[in-house]
Protein backbone atom coordinates (compact mmCIF):
# COMPACT_ATOMS: atom_id res chain seq x y z
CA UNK A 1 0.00 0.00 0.00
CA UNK A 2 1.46 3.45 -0.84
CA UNK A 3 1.13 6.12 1.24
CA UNK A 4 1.66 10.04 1.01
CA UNK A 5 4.81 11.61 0.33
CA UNK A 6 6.97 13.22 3.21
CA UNK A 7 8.28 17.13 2.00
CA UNK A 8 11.05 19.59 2.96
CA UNK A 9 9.34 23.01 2.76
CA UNK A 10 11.14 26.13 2.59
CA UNK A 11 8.99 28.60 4.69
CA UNK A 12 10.82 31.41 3.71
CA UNK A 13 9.27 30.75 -0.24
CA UNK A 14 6.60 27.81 0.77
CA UNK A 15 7.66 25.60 -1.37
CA UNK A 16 9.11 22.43 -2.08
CA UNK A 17 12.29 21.19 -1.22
CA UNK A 18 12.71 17.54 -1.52
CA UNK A 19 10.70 14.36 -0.71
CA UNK A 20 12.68 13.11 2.39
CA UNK A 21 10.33 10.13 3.45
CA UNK A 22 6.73 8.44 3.51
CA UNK A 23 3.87 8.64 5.86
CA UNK A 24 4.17 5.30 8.11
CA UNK A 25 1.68 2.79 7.59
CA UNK A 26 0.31 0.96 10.83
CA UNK A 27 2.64 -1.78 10.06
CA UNK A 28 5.36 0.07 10.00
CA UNK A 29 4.50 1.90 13.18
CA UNK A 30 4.31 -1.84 14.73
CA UNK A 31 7.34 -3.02 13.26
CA UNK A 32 9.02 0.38 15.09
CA UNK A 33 7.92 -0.04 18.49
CA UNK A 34 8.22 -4.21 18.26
CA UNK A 35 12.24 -3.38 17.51
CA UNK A 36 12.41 -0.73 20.14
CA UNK A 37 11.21 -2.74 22.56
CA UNK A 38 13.24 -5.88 21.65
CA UNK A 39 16.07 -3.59 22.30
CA UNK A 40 15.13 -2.32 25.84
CA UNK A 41 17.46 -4.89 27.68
CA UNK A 42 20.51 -3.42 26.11
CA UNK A 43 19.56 -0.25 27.56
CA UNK A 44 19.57 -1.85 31.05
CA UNK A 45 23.51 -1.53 31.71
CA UNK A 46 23.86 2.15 33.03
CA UNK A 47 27.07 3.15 32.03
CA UNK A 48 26.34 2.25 28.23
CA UNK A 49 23.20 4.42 28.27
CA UNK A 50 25.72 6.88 29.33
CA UNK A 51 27.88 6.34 26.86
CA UNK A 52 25.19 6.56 24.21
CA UNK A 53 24.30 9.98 25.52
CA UNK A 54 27.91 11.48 25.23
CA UNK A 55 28.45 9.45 22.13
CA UNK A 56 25.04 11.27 20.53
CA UNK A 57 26.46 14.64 21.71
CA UNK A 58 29.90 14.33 20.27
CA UNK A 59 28.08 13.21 17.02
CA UNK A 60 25.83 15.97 16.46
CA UNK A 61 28.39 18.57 17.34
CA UNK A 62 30.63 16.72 14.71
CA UNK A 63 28.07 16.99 12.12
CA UNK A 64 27.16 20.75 13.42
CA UNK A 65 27.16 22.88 10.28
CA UNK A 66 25.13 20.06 7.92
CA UNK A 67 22.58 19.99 11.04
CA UNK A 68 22.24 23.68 11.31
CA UNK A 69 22.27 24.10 7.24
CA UNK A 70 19.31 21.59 7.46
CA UNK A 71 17.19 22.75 9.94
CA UNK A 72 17.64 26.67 9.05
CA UNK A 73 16.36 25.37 5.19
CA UNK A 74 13.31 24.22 7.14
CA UNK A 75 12.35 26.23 9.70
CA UNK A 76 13.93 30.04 8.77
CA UNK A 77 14.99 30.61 12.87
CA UNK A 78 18.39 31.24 11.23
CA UNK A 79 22.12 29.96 11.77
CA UNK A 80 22.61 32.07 15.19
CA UNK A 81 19.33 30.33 16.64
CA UNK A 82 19.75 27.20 15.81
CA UNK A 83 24.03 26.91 16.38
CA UNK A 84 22.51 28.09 20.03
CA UNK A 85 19.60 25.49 20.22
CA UNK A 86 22.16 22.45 19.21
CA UNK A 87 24.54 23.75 21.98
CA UNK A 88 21.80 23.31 24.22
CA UNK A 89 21.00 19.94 22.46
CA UNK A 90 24.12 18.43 23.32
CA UNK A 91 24.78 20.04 26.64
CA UNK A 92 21.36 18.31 27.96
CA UNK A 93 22.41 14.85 26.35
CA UNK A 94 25.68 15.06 28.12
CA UNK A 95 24.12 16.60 31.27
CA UNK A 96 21.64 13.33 31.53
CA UNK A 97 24.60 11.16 31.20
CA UNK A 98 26.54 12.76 33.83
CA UNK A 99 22.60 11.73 35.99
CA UNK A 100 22.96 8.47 34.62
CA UNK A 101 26.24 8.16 36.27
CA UNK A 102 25.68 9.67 39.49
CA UNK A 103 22.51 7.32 39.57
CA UNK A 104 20.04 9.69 42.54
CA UNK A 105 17.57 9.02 40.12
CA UNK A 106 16.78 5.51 40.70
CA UNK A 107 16.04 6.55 44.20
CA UNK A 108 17.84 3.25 45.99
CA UNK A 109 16.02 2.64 49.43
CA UNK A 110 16.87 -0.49 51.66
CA UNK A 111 15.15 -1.70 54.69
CA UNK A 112 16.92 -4.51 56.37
CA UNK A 113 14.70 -7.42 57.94
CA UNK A 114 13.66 -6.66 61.26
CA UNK A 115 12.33 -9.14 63.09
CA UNK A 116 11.80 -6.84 66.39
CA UNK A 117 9.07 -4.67 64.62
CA UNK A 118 5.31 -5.46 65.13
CA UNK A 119 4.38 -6.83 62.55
CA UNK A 120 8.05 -7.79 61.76
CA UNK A 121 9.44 -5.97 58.27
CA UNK A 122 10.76 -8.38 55.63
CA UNK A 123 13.89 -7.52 53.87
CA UNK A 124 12.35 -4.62 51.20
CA UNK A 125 14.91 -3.08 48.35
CA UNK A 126 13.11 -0.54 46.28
CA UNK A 127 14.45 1.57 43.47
CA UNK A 128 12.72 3.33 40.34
CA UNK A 129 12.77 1.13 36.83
CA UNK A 130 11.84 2.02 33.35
CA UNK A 131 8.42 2.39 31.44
CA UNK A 132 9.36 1.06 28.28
CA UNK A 133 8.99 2.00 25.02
CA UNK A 134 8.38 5.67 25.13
CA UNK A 135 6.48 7.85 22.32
CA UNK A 136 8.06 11.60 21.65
CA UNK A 137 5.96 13.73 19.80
CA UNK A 138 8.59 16.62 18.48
CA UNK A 139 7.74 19.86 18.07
CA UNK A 140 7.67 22.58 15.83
CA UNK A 141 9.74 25.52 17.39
CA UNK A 142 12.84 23.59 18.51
CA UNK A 143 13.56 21.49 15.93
CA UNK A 144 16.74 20.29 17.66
CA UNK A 145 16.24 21.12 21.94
CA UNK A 146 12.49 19.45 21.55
CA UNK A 147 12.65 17.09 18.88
CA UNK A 148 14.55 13.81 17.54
CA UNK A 149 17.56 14.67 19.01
CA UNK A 150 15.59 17.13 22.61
CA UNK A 151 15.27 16.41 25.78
CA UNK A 152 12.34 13.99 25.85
CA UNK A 153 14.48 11.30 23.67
CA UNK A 154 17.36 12.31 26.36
CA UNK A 155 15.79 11.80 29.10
CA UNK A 156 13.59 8.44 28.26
CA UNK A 157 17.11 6.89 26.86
CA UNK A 158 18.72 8.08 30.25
CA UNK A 159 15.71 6.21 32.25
CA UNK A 160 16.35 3.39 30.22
CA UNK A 161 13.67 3.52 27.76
CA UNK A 162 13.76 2.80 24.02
CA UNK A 163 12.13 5.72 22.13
CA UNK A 164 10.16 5.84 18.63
CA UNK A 165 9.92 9.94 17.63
CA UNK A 166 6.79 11.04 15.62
CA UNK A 167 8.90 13.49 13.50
CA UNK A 168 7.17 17.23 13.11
CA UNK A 169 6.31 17.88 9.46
CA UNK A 170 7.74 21.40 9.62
CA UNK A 171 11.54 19.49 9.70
CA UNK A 172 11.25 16.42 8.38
CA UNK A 173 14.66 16.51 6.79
CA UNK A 174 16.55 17.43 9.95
CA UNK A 175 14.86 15.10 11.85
CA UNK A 176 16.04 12.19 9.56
CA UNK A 177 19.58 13.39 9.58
CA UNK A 178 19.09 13.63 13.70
CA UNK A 179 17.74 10.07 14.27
CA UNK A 180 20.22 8.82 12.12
CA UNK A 181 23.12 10.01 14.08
CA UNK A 182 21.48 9.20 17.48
CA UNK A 183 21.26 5.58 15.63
CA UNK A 184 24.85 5.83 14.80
CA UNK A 185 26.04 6.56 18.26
CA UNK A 186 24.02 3.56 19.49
CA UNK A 187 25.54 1.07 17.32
CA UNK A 188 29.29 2.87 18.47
CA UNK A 189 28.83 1.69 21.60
CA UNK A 190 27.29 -1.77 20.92
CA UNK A 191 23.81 -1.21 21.11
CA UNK A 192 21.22 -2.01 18.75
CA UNK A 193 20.12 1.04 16.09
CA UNK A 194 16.24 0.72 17.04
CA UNK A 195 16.74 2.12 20.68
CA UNK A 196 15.90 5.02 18.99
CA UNK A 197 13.62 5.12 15.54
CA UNK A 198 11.51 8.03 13.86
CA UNK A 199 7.84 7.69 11.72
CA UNK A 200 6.32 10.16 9.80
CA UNK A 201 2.09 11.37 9.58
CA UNK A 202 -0.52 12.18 11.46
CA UNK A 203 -2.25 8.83 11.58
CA UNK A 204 1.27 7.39 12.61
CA UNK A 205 1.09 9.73 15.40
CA UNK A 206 -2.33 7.77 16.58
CA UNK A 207 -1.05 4.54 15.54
CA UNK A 208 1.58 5.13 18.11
CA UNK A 209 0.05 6.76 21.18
CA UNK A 210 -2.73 3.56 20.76
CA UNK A 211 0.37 0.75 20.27
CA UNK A 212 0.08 -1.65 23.56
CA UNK A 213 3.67 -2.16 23.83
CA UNK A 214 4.07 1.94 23.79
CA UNK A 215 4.13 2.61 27.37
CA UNK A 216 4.36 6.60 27.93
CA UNK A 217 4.61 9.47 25.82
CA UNK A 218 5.67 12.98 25.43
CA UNK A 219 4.10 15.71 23.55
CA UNK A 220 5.20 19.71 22.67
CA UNK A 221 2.90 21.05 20.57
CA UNK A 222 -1.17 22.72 20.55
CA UNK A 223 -3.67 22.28 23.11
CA UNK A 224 -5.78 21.01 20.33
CA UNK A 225 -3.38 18.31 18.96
CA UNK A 226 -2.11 17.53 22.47
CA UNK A 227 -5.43 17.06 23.87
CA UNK A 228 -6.44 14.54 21.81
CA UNK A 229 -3.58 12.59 21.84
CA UNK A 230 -3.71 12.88 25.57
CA UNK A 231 -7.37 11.41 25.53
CA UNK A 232 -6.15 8.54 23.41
CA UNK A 233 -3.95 7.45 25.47
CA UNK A 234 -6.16 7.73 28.14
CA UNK A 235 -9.21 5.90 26.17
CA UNK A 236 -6.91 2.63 26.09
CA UNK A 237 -7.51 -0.80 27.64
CA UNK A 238 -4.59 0.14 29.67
CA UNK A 239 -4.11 3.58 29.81
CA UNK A 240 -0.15 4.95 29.78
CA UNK A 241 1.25 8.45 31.10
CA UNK A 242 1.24 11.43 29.02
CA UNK A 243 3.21 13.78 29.45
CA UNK A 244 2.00 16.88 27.26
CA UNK A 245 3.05 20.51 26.93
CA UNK A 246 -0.13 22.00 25.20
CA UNK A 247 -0.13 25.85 24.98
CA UNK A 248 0.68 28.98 27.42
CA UNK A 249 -0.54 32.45 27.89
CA UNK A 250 2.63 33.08 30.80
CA UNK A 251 0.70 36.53 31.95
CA UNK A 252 2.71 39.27 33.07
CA UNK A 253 2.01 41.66 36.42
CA UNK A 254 3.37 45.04 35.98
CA UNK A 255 2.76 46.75 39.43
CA UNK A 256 1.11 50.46 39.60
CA UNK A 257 4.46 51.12 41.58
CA UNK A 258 7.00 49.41 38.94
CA UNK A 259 4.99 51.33 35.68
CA UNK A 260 6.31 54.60 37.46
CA UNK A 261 9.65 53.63 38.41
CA UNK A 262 10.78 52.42 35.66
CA UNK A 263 7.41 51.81 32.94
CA UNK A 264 10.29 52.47 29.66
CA UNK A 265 12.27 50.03 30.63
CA UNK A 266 9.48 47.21 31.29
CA UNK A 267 8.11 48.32 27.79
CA UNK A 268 11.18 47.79 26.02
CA UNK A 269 11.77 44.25 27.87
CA UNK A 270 8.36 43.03 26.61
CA UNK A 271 8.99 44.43 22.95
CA UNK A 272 11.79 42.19 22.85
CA UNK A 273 10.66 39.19 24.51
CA UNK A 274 7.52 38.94 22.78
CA UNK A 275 8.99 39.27 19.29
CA UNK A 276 12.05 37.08 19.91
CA UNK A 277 11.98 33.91 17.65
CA UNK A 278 8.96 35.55 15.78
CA UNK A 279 7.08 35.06 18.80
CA UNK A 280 7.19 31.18 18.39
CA UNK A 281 8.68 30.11 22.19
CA UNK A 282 6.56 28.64 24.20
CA UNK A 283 7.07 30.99 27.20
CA UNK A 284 6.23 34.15 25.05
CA UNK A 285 4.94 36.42 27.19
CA UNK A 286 1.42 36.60 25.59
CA UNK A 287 -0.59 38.37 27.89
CA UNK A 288 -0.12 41.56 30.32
CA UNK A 289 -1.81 43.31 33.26
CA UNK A 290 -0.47 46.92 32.92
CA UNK A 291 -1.62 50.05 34.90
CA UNK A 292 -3.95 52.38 33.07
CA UNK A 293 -2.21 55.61 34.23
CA UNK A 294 1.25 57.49 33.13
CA UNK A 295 3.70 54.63 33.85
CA UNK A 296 1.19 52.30 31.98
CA UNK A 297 1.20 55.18 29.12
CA UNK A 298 5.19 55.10 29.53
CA UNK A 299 5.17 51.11 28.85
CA UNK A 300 3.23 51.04 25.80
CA UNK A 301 4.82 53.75 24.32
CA UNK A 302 7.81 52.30 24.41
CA UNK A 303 6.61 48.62 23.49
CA UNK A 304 5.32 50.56 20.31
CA UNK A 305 8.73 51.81 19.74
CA UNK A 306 10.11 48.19 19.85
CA UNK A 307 7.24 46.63 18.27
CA UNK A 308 7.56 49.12 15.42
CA UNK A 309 11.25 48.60 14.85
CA UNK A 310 10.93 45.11 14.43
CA UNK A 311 11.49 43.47 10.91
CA UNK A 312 8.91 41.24 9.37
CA UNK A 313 10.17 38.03 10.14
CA UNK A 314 8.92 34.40 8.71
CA UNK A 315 7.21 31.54 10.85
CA UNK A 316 8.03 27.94 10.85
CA UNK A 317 5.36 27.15 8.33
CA UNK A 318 2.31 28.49 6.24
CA UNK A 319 -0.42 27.07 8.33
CA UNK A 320 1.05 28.45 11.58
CA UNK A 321 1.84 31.88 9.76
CA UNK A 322 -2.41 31.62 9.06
CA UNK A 323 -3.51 30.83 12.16
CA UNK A 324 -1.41 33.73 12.86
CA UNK A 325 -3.03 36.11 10.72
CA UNK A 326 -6.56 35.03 11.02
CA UNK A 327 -5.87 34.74 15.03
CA UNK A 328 -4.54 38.03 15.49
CA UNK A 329 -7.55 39.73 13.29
CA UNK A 330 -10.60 37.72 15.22
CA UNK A 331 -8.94 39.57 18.32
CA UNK A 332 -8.51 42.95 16.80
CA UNK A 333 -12.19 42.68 15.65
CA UNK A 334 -13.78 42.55 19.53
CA UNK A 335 -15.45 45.92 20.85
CA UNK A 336 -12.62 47.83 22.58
CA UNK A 337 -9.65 46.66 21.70
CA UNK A 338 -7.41 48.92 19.69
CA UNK A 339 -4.07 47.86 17.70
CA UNK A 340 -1.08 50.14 18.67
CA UNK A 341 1.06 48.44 16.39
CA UNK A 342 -1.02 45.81 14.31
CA UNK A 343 0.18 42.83 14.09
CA UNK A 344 -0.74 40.52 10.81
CA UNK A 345 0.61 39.55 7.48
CA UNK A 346 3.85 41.40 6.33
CA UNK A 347 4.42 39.99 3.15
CA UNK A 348 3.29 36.97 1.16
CA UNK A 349 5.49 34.93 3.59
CA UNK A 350 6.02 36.96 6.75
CA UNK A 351 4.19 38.18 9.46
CA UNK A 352 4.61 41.58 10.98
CA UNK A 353 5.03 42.30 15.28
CA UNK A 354 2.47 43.85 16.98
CA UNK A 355 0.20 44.27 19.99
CA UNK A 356 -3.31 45.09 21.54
CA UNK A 357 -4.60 46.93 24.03
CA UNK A 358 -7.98 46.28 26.22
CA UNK A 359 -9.29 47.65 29.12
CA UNK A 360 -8.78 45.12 31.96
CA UNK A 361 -12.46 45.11 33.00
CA UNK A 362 -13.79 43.47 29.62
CA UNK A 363 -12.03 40.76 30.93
CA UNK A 364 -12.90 40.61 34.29
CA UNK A 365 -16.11 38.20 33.66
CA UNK A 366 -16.91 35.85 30.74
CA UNK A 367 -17.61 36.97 27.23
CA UNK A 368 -16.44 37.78 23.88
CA UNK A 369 -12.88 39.20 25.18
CA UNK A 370 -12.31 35.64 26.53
CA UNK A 371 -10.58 34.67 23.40
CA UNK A 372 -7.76 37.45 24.44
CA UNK A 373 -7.32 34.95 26.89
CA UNK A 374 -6.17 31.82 24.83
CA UNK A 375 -2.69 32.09 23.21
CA UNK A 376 -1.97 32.73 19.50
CA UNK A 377 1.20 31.73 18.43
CA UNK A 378 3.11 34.23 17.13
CA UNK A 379 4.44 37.84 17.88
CA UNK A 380 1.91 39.06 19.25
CA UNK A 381 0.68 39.97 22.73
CA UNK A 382 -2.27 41.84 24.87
CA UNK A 383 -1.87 44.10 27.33
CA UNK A 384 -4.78 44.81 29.49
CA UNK A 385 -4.79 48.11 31.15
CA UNK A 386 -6.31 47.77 34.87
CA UNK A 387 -7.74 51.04 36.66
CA UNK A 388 -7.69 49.81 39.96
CA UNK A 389 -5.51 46.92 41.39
CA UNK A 390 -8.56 45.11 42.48
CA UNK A 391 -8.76 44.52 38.68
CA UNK A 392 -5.60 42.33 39.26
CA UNK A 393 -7.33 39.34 40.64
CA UNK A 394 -10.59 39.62 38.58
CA UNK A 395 -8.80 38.82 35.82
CA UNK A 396 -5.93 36.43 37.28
CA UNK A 397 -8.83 34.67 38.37
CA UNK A 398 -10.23 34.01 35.17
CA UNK A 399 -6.65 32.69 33.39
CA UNK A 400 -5.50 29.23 32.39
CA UNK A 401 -2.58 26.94 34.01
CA UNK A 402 0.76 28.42 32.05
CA UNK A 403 3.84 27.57 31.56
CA UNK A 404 5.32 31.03 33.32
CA UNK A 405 4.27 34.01 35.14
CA UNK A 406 6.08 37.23 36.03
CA UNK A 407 5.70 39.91 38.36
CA UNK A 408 7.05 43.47 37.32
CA UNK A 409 7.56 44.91 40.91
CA UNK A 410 9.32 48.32 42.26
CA UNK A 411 12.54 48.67 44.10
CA UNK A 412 10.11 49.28 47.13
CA UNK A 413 7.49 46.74 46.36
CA UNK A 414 10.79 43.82 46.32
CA UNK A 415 12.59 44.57 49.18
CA UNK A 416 9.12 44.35 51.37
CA UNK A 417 8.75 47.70 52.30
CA UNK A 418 5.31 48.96 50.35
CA UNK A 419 2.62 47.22 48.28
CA UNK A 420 0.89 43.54 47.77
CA UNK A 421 3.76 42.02 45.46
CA UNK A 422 3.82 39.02 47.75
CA UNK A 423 0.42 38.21 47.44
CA UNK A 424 0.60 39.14 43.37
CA UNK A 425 3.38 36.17 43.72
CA UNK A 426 1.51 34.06 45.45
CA UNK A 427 -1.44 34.44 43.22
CA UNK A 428 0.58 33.71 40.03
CA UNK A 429 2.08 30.75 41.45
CA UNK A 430 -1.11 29.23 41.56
CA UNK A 431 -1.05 29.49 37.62
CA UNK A 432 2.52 28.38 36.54
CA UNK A 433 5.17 26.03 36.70
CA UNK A 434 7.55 29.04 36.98
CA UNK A 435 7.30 32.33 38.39
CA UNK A 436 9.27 35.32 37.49
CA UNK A 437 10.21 38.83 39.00
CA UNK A 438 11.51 41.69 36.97
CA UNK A 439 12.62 39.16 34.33
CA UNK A 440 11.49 38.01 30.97
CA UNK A 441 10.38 34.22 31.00
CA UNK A 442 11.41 33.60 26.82
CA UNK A 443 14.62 31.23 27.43
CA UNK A 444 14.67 28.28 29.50
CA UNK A 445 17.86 27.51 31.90
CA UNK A 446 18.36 23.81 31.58
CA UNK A 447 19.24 23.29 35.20
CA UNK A 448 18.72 20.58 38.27
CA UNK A 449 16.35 23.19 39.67
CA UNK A 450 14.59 24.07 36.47
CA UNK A 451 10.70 23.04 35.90
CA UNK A 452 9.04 23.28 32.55
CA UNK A 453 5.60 22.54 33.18
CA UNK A 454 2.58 24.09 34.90
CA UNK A 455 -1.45 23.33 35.35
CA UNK A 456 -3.13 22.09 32.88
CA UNK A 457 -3.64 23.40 29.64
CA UNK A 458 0.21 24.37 30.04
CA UNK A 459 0.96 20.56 30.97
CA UNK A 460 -1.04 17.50 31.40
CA UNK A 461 1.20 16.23 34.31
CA UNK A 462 3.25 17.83 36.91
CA UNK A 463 6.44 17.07 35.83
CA UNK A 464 8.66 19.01 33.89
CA UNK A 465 10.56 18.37 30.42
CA UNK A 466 13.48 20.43 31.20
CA UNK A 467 16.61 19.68 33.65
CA UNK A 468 17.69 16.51 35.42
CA UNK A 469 13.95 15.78 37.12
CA UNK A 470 12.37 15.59 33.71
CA UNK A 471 14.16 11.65 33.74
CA UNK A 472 11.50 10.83 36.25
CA UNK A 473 8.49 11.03 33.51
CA UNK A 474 9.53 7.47 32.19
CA UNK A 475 10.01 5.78 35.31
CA UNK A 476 8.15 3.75 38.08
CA UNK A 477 9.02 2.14 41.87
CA UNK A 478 9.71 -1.37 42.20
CA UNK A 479 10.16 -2.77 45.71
CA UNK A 480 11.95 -6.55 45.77
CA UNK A 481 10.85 -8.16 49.14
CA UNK A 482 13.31 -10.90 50.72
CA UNK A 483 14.73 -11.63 47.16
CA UNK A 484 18.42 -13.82 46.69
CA UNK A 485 20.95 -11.33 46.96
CA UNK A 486 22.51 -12.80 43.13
CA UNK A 487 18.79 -12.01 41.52
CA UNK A 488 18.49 -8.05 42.60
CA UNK A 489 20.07 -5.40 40.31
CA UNK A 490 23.07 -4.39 40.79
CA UNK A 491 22.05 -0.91 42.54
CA UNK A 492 20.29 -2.70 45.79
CA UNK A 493 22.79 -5.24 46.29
CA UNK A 494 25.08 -4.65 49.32
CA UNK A 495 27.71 -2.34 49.21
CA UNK A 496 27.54 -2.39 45.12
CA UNK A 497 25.74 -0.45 42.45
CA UNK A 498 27.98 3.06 43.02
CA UNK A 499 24.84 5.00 43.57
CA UNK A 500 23.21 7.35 46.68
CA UNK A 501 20.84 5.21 48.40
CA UNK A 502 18.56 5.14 51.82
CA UNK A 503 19.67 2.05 53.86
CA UNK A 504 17.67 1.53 57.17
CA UNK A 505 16.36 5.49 57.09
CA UNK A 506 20.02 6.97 56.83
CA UNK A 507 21.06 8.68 53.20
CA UNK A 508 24.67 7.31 52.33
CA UNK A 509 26.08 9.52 49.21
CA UNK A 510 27.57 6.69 48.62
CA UNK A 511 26.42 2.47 49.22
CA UNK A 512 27.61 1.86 52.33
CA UNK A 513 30.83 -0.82 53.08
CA UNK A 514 29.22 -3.85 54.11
């Protein structure tokens, strides 16, 4: 059976490129995640999974200009973004090996036998294991940092877990050139190619989610594509963890306080933030609660100067660039809202920056104005311009779960001494993953104490996809209970395994000396 044809597009003229692969059939799909799994045992030895991870980096540093060349043909973010994003790439693969190493992760606990205890405890050794085979949706803004090669792939190989991408159709060609250097590096060190494959398509993304031997999966992408992936896997006869990263508004507080200290400033901050990338990162700031008065008038002046400066830049693909358009002009329609700077087409194949304004009270209940409320991808944001602070929580009330939030505060207002910034905090970290003061939340430390996530529509679990945690997503606990000392893993025998471990309720850095 045929099926359709797999293109490179240029975005920058929309068309064509080259035919770089075919839409998986179900068979195919199967055949995928039967190999992957097959090859989960080879992942079991900790130090090759390691290896694999450096071995990955080293390779897709080594082949740094062709990957770069490839993904700028398909996605226009431009040789400075992207030689950024595959530093990034490779750091986090090498970062999860240096977890894999250290080994925290499997969180080791050991309770001896104790006979003296009523009712007496039998010898219990519990540690965390892997899922399986794990799905990875990639998506369309980080072709590299959150796709074939990202940190979902990273951290399911570092777990232990085979992984079968679902390739993005805005990069098809980079992601084949990706997988097949993350397959490389796995046969280097001795381990079978299909710990890591790629399919193409849309119905090879269902085929996948539904597969029984697929045992978790992980999703960047739109609330509408995410969501129904996430109900499919929940709709199964066994129903696996999805971990999706949907869409995010990541509002922005700007104190009365802050406007008048320093509103220029704040102004020019947003301009940038919001228009960096073309306004394609996830943690755009999308959405801001501004004071109506002089300092507000101070920040959207200059936000129009950025906003207006900015060149007409190109988005990763047509549809997104029309979703764009018609997006930003259903919004600029509603009763009240007025364009600054308009944002919409700038060309046959750009889009143009821009912003609107609305009066924070339209917003305060439900009605038409709710669709300010829901993100449009792009550079584009709202600012909503509050008269009184009680305005603040009227609409905060109303928001989604996001990915960020950040609170614009004065000198006064953060060293304590005047205003309600600490309950503005505390309110926005009921609606985020991350929380922010006088920063900009576009860019995305990968770091142990990082957490990309947030409530739901943000995330439809509370874990995070960025920094060492995000490993947990593909694993579960598995207690052994008076088991042969020769059968247990390596990690819970005595004195072995060379990892941090709880023995008896004491934490030894390192396994105890028997």
């Amino acid at each position: 059976m045929s099926t359709a044809p797999v293109w490179s597009v240029d975005p920058r003229t929309g068309k064509p490129r080259e035919q770089v692969a075919a839409e998986a059939t179900d068979r195919e799909v199967d055949e995928a995640v039967r190999a992957a799994r097959s090859a989960r045992g080879a992942l079991a030895d900790r130090s090759v999974r390691a290896a694999l991870l450096r071995t990955a980096a080293d390779l897709l540093d080594g082949s740094g200009d062709h990957v770069v060349e490839a993904a700028d043909a398909e996605t226009a973010l431009g040789p400075v973004r992207l030689t950024g994003e595959l530093a990034r790439t490779t750091a986090q693969l090498r970062d999860f090996a240096d977890v894999v190493d250290e080994g925290a992760f499997l969180d080791v606990r050991i309770d001896h036998a104790d006979a003296d205890r009523t009712p007496p405890w039998p010898d219990l050794r519990r540690m965390k294991v892997p899922l399986g085979v794990v799905a990875v949706y990639s998506a369309s803004n980080f072709p590299l940092a959150f796709s074939v090669p990202g940190g979902d792939t990273a951290s399911a190989l570092a777990a232990g877990c085979p992984v079968v991408v679902k390739a993005h159709p805005a990069h098809p060609a980079t992601s084949e050139l990706c997988v097949s250097l993350l397959r490389r590096a796995a046969v280097r060190v001795g381990l079978p190619a299909d710990v890591v494959a790629l399919v193409h398509g849309f119905d090879a993304g269902i085929a996948l989610v539904r597969h029984p031997l697929v045992a978790a999966a992980g999703f960047t992408g739109s609330v509408r594509g995410g969501r129904a992936l996430f109900d499919a896997a929940a709709a199964r006869p066994v129903p696996i963890p999805f971990h999706g990263e949907l869409g995010s508004l990541n509002p922005v507080v700007v104190t009365e306080g802050a406007a008048q200290e320093r509103g220029e400033a704040i102004g020019a901050g947003l301009g940038a933030s919001m228009t960096l990338g073309v306004g394609q990162f996830c943690t755009k700031p999308g959405f801001v609660l501004a004071p109506a008065g002089e300092g507000g008038g101070a920040l959207v002046k200059a936000l129009t100067a950025v906003v207006s400066d900015s060149e007409a830049g190109v988005m990763l693909d047509h549809r997104m660039r029309d979703a764009f358009v018609a997006g930003v002009a259903e919004r600029a329609s509603l009763d009240g809202v007025e364009a600054p700077v308009t944002p919409g087409a700038g060309g046959e194949h750009t889009v143009s920056a821009g912003f609107l304004t609305v009066p924070a009270a339209a917003l305060a209940s439900a009605g038409p104005h709710d669709l300010l409320l829901e993100e449009c991808f792009g550079p584009v944001t709202v600012v909503a311009l509050y008269e009184h602070p009680s305005e603040i929580g009227a609409v905060l009330s109303r928001l989604p779960g996001n990915l960020t939030a950040t609170l614009q505060v004065s000198a006064g207002e953060a060293a304590g001494r005047s205003g309600g910034a600490a309950e503005l905090l505390a309110s926005l970290s009921g609606l985020a993953g991350r929380v922010l003061v006088d920063g900009w939340p576009t860019g995305v430390a990968v770091a142990p104490a990082q957490h990309h996530g947030g409530p739901y529509p943000a995330t439809t679990s509370t874990s995070t996809s960025v920094g060492a945690t995000a490993v947990e997503r593909w694993l579960r606990p598995l207690t052994y209970q008076s088991t042969p000392e020769a059968l247990l893993p390596v990690e819970l025998r005595e004195g072995e395994g060379g990892v941090p471990r709880w023995v008896d309720g004491r934490f030894f850095p390192t396994p105890p000396v028997s």
